[in-house]
Protein backbone atom coordinates (compact mmCIF):
# COMPACT_ATOMS: atom_id res chain seq x y z
CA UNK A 1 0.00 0.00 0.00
CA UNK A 2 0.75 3.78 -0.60
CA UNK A 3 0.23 6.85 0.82
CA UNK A 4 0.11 7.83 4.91
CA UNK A 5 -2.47 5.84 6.90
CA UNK A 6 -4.07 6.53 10.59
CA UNK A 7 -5.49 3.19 11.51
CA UNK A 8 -8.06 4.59 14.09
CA UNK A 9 -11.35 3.72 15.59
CA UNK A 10 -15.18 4.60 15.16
CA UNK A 11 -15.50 2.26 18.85
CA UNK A 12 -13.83 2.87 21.71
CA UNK A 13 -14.79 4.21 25.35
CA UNK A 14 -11.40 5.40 25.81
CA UNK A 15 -11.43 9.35 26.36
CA UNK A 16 -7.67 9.05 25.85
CA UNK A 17 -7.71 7.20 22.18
CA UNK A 18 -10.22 9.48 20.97
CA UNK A 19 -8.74 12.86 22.13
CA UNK A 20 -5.26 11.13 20.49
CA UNK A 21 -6.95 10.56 17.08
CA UNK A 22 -8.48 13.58 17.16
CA UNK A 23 -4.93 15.76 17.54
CA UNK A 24 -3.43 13.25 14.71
CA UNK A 25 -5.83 14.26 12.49
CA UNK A 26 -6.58 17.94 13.21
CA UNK A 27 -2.10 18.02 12.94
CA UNK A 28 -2.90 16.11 9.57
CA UNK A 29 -5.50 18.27 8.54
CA UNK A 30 -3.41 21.41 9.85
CA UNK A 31 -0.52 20.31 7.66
CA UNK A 32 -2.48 19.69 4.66
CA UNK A 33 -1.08 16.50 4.61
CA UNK A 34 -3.12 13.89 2.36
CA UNK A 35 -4.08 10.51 4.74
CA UNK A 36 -6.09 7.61 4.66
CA UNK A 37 -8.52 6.61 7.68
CA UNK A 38 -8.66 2.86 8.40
CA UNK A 39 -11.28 2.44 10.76
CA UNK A 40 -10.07 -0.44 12.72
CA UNK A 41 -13.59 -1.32 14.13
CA UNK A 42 -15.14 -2.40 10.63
CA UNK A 43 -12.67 -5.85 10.06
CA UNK A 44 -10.68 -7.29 13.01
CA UNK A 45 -8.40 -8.38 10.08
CA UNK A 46 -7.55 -4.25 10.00
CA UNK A 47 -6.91 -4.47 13.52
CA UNK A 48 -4.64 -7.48 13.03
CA UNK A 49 -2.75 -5.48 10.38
CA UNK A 50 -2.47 -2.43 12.61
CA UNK A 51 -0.36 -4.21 15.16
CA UNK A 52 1.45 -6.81 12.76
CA UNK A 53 2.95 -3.10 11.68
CA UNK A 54 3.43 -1.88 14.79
CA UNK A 55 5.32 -4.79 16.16
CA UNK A 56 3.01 -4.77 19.15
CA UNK A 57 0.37 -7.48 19.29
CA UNK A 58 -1.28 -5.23 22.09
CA UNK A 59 -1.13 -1.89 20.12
CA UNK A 60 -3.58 0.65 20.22
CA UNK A 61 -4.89 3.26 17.49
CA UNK A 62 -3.93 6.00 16.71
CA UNK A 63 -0.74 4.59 14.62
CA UNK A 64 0.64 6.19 11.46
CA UNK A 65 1.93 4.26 8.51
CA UNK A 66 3.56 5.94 5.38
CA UNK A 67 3.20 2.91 2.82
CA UNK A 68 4.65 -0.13 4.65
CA UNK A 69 6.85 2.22 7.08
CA UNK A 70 5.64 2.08 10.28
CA UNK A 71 6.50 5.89 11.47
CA UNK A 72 5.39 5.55 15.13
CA UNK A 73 1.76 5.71 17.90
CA UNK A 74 0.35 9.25 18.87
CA UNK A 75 0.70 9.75 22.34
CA UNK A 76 0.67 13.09 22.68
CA UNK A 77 3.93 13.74 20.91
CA UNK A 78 5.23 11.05 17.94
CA UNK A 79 7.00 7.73 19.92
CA UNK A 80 9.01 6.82 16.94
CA UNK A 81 9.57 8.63 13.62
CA UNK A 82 7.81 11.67 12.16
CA UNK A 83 5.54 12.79 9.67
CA UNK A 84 5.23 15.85 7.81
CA UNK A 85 8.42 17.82 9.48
């Protein structure tokens, strides 16, 4: 695959996951820098992919992939790698 993805999710009661996918995407947005949403919650397969990329069978959206680079999780700041600096 191409292109920068946010594998995020449309589910969660976690105040913390959705105020991190929120700042990814309004710093996205912000940027103008072009992204793809994978919704996570639609195909546990997406989910499966999200953490095969990750490296973390216990990882958490948001995470940022630019093709088949993983570039790092959102957690308030970027863990590992950057995007659009």
């Amino acid at each position: 695959m191409s292109g920068l993805r946010v594998y995020s999710t449309s589910v969660t009661g976690s105040r913390e996951i959705k105020s991190q996918q929120s700042e990814v995407t309004r710093i996205l947005d912000g940027k103008r820098i072009q992204y793809q949403l994978v919704d996570i919650s639609q195909d546990n397969a997406l989910r499966d992919e999200m953490r095969a990329l990750a490296g973390n069978p216990k990882a958490t959206p948001p995470q940022i992939v630019n093709g088949d680079q993983y570039c790092g999780v959102w957690a308030g700041g970027w863990e590992r790698g950057s995007v659009g600096s």
